[in-house]
N, C-alpha and C. Protein backbone atom coordinates (compact mmCIF):
# COMPACT_ATOMS: atom_id res chain seq x y z
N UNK A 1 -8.00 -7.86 21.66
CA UNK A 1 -7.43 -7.04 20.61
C UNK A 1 -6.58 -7.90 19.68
N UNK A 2 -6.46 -7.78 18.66
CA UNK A 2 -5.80 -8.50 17.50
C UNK A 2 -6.28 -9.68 16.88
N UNK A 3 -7.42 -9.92 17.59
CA UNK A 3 -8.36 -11.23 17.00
C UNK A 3 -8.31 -11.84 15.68
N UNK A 4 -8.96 -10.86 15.00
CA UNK A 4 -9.72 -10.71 13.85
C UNK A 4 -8.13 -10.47 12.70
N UNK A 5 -8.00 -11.48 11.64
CA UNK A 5 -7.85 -10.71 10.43
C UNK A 5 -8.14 -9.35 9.53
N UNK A 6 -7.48 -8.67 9.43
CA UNK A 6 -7.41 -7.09 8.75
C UNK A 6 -8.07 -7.97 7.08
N UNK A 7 -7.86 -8.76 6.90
CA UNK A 7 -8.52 -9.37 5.49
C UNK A 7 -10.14 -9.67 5.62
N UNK A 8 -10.32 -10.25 6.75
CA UNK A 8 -11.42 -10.56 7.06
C UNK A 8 -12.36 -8.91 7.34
N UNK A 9 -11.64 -8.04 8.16
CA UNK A 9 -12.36 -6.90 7.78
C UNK A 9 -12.51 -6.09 6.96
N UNK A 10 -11.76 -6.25 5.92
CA UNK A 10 -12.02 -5.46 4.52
C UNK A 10 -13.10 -6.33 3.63
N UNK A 11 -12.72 -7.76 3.74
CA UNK A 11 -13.68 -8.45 3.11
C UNK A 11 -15.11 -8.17 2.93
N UNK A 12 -15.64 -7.66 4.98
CA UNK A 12 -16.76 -7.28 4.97
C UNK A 12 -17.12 -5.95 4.56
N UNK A 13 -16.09 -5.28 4.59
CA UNK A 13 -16.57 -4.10 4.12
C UNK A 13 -16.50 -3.76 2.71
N UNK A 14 -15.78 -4.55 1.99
CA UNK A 14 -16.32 -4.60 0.49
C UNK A 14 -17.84 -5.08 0.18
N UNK A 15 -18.44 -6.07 1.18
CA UNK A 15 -19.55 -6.81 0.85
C UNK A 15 -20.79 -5.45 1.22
N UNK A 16 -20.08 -4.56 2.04
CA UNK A 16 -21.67 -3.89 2.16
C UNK A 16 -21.15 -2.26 1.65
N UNK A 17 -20.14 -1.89 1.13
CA UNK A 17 -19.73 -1.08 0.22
C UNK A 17 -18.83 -0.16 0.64
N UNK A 18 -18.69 -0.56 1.98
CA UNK A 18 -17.50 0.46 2.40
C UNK A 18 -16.29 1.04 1.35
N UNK A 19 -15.63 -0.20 0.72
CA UNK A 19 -14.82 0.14 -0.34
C UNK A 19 -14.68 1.74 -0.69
N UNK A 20 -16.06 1.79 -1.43
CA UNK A 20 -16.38 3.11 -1.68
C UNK A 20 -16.00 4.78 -1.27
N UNK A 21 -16.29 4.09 -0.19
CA UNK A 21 -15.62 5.36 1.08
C UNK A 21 -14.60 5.17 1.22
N UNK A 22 -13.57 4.05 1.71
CA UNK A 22 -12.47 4.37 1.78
C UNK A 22 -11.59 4.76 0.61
N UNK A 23 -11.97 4.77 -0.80
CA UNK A 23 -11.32 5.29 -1.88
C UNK A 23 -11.59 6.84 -2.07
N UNK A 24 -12.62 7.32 -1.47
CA UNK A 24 -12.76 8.45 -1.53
C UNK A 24 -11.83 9.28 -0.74
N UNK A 25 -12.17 8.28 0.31
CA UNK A 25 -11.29 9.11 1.76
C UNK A 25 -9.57 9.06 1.36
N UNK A 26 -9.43 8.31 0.44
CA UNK A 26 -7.53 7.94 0.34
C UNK A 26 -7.53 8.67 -0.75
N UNK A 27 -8.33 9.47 -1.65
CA UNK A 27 -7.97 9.65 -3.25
C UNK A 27 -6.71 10.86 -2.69
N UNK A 28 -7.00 11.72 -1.73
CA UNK A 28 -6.19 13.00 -1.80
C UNK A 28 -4.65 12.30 -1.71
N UNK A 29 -4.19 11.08 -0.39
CA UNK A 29 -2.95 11.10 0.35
C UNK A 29 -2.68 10.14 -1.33
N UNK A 30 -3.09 9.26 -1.66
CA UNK A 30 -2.64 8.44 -2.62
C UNK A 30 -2.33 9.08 -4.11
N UNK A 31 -3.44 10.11 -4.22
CA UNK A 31 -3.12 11.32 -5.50
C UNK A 31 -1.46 11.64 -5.48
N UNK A 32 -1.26 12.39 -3.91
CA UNK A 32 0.13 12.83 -3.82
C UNK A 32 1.02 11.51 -3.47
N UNK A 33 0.92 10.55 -3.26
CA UNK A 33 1.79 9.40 -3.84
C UNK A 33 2.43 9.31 -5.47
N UNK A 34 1.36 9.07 -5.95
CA UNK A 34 1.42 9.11 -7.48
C UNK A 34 1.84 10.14 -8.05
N UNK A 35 1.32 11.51 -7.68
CA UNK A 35 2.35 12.67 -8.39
C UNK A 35 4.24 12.71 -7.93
N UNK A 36 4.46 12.01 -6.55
CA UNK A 36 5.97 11.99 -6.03
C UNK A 36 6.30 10.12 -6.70
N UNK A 37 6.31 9.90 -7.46
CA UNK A 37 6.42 8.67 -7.62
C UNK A 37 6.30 8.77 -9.42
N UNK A 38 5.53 9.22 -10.16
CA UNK A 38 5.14 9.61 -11.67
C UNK A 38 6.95 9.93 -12.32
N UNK A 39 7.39 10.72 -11.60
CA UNK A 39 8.25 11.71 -12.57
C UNK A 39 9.28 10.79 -12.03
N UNK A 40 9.67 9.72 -11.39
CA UNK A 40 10.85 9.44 -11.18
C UNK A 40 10.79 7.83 -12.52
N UNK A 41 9.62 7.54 -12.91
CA UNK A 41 9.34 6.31 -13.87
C UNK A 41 10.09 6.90 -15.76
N UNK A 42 10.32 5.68 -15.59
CA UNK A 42 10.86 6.15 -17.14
C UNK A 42 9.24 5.39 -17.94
N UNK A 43 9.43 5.67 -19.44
CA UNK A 43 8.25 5.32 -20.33
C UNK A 43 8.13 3.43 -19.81
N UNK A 44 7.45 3.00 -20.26
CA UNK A 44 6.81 1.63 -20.46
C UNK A 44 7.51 0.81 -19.00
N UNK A 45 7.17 1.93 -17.38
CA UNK A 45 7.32 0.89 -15.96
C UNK A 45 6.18 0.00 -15.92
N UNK A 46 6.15 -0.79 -14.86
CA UNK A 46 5.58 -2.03 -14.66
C UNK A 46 5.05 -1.13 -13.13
N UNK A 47 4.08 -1.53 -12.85
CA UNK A 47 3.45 -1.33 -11.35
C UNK A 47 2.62 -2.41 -10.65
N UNK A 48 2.43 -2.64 -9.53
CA UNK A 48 2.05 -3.58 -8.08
C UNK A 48 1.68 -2.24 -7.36
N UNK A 49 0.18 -2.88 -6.85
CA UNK A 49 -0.08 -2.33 -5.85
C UNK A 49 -0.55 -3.04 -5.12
N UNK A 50 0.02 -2.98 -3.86
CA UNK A 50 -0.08 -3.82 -2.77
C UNK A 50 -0.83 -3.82 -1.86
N UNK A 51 -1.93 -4.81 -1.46
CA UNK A 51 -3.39 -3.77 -0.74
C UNK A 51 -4.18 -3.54 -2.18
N UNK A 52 -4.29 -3.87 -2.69
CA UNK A 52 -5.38 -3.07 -4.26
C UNK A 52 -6.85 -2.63 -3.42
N UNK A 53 -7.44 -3.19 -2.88
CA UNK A 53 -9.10 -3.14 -2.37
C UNK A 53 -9.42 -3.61 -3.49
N UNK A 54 -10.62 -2.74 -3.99
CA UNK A 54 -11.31 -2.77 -5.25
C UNK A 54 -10.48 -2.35 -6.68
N UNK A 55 -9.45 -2.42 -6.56
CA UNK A 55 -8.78 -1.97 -7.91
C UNK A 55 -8.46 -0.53 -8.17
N UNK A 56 -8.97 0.52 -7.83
CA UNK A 56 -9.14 1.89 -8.18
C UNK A 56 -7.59 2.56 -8.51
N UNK A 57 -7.17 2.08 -7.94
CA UNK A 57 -5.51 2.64 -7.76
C UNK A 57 -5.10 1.98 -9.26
N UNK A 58 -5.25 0.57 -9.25
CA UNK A 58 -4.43 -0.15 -10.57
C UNK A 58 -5.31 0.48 -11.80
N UNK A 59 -6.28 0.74 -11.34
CA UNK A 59 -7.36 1.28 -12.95
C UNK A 59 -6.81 2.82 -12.97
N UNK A 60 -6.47 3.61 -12.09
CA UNK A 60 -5.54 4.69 -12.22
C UNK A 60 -4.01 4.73 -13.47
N UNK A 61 -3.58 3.71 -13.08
CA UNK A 61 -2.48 3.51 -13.65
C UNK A 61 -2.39 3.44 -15.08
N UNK A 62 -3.48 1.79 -15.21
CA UNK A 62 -3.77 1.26 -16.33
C UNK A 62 -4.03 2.90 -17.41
N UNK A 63 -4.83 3.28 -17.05
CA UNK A 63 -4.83 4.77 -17.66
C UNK A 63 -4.05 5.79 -17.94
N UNK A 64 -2.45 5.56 -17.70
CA UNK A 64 -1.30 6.05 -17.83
C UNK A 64 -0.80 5.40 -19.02
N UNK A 65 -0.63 6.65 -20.15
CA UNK A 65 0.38 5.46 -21.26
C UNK A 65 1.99 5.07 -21.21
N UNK A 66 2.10 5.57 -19.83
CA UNK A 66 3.97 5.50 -19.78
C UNK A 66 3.70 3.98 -19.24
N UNK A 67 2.22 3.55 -18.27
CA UNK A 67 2.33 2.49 -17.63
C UNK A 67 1.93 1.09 -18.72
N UNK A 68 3.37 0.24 -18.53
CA UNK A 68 3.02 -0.99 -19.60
C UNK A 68 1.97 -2.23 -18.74
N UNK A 69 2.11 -1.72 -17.70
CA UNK A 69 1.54 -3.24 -16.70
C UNK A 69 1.20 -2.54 -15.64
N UNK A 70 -0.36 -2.83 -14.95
CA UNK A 70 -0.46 -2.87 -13.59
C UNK A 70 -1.33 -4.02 -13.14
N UNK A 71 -0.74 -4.51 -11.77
CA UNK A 71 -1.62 -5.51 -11.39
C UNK A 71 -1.75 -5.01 -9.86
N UNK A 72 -2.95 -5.12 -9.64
CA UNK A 72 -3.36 -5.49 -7.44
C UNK A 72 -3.35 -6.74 -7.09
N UNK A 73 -2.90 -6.70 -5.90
CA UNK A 73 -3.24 -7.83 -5.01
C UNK A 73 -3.49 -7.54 -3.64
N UNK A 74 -4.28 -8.58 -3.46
CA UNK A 74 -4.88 -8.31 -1.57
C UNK A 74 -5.49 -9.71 -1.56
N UNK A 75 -5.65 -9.51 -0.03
CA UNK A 75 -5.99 -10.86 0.78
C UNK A 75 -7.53 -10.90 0.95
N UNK A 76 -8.09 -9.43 0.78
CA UNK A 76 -9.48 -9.84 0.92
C UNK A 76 -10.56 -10.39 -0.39
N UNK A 77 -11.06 -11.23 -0.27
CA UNK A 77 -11.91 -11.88 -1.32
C UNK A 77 -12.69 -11.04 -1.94
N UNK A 78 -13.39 -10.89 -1.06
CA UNK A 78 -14.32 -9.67 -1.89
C UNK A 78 -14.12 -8.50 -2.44
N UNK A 79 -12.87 -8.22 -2.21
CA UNK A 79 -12.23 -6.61 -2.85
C UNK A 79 -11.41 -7.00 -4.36
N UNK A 80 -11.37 -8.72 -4.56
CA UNK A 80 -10.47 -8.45 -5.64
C UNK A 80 -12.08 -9.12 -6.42
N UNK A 81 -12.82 -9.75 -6.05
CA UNK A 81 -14.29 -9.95 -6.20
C UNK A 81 -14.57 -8.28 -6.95
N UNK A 82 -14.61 -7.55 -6.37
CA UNK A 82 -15.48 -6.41 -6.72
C UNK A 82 -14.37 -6.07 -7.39
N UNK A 83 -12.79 -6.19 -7.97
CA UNK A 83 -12.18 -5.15 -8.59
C UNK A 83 -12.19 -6.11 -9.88
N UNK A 84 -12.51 -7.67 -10.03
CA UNK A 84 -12.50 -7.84 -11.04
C UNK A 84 -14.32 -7.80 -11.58
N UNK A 85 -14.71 -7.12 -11.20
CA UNK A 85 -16.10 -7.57 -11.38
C UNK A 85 -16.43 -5.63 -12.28
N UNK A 86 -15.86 -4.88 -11.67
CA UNK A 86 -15.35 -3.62 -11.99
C UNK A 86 -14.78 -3.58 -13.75
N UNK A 87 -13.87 -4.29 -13.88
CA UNK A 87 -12.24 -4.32 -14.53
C UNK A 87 -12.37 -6.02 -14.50
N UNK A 88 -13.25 -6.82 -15.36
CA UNK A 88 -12.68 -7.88 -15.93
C UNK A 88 -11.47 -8.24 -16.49
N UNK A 89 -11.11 -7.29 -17.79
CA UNK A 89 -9.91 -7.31 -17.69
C UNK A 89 -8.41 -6.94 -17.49
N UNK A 90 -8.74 -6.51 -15.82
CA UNK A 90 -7.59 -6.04 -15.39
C UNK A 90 -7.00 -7.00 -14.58
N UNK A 91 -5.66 -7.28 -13.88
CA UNK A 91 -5.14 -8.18 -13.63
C UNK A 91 -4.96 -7.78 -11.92
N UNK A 92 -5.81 -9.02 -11.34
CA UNK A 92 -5.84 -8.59 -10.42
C UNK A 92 -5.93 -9.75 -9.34
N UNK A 93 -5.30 -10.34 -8.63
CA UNK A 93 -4.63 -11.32 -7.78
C UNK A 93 -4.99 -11.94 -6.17
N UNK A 94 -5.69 -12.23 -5.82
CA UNK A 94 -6.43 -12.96 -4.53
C UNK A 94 -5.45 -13.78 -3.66
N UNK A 95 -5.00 -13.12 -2.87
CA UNK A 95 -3.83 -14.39 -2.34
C UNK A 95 -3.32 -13.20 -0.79
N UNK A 96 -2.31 -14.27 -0.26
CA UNK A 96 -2.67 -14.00 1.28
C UNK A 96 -0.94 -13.09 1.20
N UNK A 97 -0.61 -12.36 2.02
CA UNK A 97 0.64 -11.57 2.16
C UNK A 97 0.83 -11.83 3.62
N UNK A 98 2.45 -11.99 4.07
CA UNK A 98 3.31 -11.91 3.07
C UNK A 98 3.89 -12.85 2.53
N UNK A 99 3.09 -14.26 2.30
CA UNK A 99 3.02 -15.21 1.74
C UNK A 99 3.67 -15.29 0.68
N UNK A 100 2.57 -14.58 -0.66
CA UNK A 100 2.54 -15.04 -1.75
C UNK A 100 3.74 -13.70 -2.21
N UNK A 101 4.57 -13.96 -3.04
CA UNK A 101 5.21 -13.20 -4.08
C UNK A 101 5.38 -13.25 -5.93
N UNK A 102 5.26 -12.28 -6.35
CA UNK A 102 4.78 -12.27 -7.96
C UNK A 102 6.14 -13.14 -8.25
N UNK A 103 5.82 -13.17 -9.69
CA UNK A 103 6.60 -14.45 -10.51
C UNK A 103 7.10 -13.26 -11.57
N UNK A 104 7.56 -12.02 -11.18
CA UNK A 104 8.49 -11.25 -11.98
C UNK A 104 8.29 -10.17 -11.49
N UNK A 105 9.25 -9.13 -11.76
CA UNK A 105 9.25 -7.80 -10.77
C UNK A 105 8.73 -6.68 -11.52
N UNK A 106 8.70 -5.58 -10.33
CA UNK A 106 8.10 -4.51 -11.08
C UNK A 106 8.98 -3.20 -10.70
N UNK A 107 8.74 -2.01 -11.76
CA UNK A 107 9.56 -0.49 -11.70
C UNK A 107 8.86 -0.04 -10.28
N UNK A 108 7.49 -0.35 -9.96
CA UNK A 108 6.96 0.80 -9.02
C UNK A 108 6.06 -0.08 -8.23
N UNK A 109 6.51 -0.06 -6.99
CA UNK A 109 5.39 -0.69 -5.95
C UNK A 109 4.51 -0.04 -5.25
N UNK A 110 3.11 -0.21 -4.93
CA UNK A 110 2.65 0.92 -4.01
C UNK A 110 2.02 0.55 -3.23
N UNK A 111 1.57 1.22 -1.75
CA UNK A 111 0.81 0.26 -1.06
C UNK A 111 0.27 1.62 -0.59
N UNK A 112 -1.22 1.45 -0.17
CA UNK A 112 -2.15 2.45 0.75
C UNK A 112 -2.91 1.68 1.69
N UNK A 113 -2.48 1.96 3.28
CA UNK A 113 -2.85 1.55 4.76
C UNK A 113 -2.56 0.07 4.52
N UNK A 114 -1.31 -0.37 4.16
CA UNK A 114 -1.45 -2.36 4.25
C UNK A 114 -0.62 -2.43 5.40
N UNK A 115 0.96 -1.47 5.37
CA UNK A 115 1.78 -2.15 5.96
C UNK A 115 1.75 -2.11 7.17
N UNK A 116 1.06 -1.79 8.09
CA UNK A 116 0.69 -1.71 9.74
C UNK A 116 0.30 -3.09 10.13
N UNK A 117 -0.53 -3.48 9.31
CA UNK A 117 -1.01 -4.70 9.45
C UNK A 117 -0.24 -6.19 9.78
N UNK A 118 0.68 -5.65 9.02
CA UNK A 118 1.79 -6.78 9.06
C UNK A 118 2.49 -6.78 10.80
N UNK A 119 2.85 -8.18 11.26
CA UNK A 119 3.11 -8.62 12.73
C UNK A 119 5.09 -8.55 12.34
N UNK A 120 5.45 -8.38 11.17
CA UNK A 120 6.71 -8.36 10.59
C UNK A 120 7.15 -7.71 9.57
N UNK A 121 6.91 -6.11 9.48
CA UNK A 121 7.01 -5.32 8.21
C UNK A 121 8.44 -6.12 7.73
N UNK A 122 9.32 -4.86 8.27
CA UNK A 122 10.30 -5.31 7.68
C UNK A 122 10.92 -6.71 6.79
N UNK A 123 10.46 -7.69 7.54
CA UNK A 123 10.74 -8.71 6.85
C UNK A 123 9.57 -8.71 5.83
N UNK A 124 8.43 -8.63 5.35
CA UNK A 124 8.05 -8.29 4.12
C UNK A 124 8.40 -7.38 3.35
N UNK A 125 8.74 -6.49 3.78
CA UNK A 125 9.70 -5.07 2.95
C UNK A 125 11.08 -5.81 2.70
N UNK A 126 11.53 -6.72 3.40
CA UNK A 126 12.91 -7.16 2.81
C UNK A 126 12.48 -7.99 1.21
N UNK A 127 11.82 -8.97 2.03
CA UNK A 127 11.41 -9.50 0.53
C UNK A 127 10.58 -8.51 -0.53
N UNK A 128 9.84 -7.99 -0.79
CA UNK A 128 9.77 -6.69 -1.76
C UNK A 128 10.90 -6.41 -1.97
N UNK A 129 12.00 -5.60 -1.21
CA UNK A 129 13.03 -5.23 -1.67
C UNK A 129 13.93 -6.37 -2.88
N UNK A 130 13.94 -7.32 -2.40
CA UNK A 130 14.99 -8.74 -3.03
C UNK A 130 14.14 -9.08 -4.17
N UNK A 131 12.78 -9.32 -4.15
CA UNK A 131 11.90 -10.24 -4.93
C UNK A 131 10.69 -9.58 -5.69
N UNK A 132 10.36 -8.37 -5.62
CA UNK A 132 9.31 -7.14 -6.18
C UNK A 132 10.33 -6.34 -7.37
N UNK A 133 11.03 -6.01 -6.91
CA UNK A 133 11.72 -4.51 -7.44
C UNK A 133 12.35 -4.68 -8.47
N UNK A 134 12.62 -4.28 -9.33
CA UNK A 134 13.69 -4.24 -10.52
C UNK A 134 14.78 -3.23 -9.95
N UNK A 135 15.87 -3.47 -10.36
CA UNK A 135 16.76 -2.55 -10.05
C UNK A 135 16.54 -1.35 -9.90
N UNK A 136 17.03 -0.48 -9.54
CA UNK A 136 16.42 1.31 -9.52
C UNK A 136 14.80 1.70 -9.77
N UNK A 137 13.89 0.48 -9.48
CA UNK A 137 12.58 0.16 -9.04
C UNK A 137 12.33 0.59 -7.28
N UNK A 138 11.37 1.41 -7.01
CA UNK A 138 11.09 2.66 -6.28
C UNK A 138 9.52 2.13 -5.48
N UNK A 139 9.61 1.81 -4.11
CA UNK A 139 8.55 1.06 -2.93
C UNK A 139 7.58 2.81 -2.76
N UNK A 140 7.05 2.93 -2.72
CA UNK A 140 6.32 3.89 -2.20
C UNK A 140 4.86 3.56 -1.23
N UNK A 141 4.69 3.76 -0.07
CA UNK A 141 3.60 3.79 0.69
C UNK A 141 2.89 4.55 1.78
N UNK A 142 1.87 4.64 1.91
CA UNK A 142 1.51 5.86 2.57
C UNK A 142 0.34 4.87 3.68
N UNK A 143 0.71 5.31 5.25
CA UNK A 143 0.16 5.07 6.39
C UNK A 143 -0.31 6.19 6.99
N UNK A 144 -1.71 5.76 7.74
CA UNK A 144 -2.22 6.58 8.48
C UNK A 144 -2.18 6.39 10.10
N UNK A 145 -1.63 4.69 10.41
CA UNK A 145 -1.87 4.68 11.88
C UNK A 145 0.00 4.69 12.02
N UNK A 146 0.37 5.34 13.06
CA UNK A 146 1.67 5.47 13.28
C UNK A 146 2.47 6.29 14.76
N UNK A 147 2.82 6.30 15.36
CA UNK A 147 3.03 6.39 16.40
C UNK A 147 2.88 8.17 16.61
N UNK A 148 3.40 8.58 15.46
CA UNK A 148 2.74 10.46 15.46
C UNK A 148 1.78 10.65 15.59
N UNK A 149 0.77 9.91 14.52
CA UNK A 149 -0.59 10.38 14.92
C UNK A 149 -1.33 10.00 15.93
N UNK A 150 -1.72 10.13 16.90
CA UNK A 150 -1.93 9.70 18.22
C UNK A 150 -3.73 9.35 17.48
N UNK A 151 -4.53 10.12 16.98
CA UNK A 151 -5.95 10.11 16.85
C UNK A 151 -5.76 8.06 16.12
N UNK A 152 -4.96 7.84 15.68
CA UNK A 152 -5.06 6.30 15.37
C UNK A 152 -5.01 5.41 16.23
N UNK A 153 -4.25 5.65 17.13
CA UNK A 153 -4.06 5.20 18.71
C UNK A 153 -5.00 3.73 18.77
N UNK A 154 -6.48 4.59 18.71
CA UNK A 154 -7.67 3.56 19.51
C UNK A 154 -8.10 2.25 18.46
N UNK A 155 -7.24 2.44 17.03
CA UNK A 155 -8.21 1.86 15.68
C UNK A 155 -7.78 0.35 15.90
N UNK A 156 -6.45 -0.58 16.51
CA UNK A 156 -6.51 -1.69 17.08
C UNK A 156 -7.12 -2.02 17.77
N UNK A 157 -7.81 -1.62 18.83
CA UNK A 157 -8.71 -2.47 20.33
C UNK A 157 -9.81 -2.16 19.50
N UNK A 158 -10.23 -0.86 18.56
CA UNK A 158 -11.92 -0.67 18.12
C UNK A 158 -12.11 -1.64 16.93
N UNK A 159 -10.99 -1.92 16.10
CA UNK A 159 -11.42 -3.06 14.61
C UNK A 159 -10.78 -4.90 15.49
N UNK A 160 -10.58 -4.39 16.36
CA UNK A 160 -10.35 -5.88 16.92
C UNK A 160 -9.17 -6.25 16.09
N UNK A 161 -7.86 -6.09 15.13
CA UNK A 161 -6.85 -6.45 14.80
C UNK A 161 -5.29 -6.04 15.04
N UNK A 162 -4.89 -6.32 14.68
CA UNK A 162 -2.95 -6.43 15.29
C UNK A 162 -2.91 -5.12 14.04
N UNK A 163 -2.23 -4.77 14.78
CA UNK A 163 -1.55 -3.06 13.65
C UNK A 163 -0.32 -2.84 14.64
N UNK A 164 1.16 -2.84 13.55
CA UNK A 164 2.10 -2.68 14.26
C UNK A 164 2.05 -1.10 14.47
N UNK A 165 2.56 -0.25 15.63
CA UNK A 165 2.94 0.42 15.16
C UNK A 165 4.49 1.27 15.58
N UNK A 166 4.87 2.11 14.64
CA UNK A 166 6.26 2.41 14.36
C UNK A 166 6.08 3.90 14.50
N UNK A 167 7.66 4.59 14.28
CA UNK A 167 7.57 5.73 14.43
C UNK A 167 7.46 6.43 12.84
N UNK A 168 7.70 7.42 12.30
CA UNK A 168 7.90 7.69 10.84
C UNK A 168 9.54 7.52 10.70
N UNK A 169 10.24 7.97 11.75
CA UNK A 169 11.72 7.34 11.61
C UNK A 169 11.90 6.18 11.84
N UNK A 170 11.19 5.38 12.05
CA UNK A 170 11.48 4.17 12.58
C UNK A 170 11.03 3.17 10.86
N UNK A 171 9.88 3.48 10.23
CA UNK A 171 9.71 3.58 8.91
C UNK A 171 11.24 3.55 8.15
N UNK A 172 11.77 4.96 8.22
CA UNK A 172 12.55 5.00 7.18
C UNK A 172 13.73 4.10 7.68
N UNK A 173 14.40 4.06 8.81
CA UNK A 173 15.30 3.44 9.51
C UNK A 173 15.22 1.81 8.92
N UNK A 174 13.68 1.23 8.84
CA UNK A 174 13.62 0.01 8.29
C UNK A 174 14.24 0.06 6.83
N UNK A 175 13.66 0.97 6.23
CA UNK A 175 13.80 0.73 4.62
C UNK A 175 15.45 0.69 4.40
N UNK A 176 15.97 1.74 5.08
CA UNK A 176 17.12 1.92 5.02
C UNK A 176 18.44 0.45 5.17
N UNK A 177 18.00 0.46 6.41
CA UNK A 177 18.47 -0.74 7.10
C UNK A 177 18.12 -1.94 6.12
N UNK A 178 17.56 -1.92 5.21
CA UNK A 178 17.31 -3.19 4.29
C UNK A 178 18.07 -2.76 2.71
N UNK A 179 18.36 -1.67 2.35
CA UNK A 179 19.34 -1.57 1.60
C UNK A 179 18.43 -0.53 0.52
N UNK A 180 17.63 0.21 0.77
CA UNK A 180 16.65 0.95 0.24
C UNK A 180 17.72 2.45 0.06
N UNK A 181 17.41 3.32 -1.14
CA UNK A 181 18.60 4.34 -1.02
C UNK A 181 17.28 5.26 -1.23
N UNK A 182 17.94 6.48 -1.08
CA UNK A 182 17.33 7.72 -1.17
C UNK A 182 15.83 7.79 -0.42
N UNK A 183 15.89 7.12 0.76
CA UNK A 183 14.49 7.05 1.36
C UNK A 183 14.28 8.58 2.02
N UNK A 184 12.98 8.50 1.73
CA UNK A 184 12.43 10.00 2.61
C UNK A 184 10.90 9.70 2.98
N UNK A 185 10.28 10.55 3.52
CA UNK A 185 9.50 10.42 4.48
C UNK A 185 8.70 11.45 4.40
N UNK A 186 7.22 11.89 4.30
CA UNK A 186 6.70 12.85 4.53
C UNK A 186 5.39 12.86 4.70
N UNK A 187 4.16 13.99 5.10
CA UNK A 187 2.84 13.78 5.59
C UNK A 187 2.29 14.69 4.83
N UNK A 188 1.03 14.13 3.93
CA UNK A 188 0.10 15.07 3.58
C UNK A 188 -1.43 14.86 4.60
N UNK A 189 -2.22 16.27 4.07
CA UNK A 189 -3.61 16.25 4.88
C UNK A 189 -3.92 16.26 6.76
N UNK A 190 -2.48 16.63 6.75
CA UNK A 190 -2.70 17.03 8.18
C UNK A 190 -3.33 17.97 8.89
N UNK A 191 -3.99 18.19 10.04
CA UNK A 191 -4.93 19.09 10.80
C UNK A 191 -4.41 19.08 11.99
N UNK A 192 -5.21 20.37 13.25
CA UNK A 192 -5.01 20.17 14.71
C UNK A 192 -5.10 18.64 15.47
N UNK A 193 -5.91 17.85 14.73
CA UNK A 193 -6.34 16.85 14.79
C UNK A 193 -5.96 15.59 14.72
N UNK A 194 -4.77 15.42 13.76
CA UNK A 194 -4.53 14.57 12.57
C UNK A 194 -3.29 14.64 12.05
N UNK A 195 -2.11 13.86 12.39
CA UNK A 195 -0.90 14.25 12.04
C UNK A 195 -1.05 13.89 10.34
N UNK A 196 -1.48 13.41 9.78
CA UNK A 196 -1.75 13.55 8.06
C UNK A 196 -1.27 11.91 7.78
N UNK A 197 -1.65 11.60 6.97
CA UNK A 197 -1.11 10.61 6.24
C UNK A 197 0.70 10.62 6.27
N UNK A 198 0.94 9.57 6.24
CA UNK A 198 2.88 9.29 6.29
C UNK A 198 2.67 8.73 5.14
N UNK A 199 3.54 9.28 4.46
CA UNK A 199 4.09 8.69 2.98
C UNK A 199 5.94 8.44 2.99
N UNK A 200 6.17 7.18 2.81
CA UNK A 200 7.66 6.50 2.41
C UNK A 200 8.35 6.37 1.49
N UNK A 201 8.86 6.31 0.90
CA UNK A 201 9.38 6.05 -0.36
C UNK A 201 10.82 5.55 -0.12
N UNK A 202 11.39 4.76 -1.19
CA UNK A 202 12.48 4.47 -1.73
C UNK A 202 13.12 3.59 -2.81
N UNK A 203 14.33 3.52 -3.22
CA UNK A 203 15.05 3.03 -4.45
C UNK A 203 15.86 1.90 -4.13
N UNK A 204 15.38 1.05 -5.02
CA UNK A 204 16.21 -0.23 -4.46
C UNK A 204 17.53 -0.01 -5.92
N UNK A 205 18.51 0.21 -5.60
CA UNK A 205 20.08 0.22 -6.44
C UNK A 205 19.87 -0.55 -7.41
């Protein structure tokens, strides 16, 4: 279990089109990201999305006229392959996390299913916090594997990779604990089945 790079498996699944599906499958939890995240931006924010895949999220944005800038980045080749191949000219970034950090900050960060992945959230959420954000610039992300939803349980030993996982308080407790204000916490698309997507948010002062 934890073998395999989470980059290396998106990689492949951009190459034979998975992409596809998983944008379908995220449009609902990531829709309600963007509507709890929209009204708190003043005119001409800057946006990062963290995890891009194929772009779909940043070509969302780009299509906002309040939004002056969006760029993706991700570690898998072939997803920023297919998002610039999509969106030539959209700005869109190939590089390994939590490595690499942008060379100027942004109003609105977003991430959909990255941060599990990480063997050290927090300390990448610290740096986001210090080195992403503009002042009163607002992290928002939404997870599906997490210690509530139990049906995620099996998705480390079955994709062969490391996925931390946390509680949804244990989530906000991080953000907090790193100097994040007004954090809250909540789940859309939940079933008998399926504790729903966890969505995070918060304001860096």
């Amino acid at each position: 279990m934890g073998n395999k790079k989470a980059t290396d498996v998106f990689s492949d699944w951009a190459a034979i089109g998975k992409d596809e599906g998983m944008e379908q499958g995220h449009s609902p939890s990531v829709n309600k990201m963007i509507d709890m995240a929209l009204p708190l931006m003043k005119p001409n924010f800057t946006f990062i999305d963290i995890g891009c895949g194929n772009g779909w999220v940043v070509r969302k944005f780009q299509s906002n006229a309040q939004c002056s800038k969006a760029i993706g980045i991700d570690g898998a080749k072939n997803m920023i392959d297919k998002a610039k191949n999509i969106d030539p000219e959209g700005h869109y970034v190939h590089a390994q996390l939590p490595q690499w950090s942008p060379n100027e900050n942004f109003d609105l960060a977003m991430s959909m299913e990255f941060m599990y992945y990480l063997h050290q959230p927090q300390e990448f959420l610290t740096t986001v916090f210090r080195d992403w954000l503009n002042s009163n610039g607002w992290l928002v992300f939404g997870i599906d594997h997490y210690l509530e939803n139990e049906s995620s349980h099996t998705w480390p030993k079955k994709l062969g990779v490391h996925m931390t996982t946390l509680s949804e308080q244990d989530w906000k407790n991080c953000l907090e604990s790193i100097g994040f204000q007004h954090v809250s916490s909540s789940r859309t698309g939940a079933s008998d089945v399926w504790a729903g997507t966890l969505i995070v948010m918060g304001q860096k002062p």
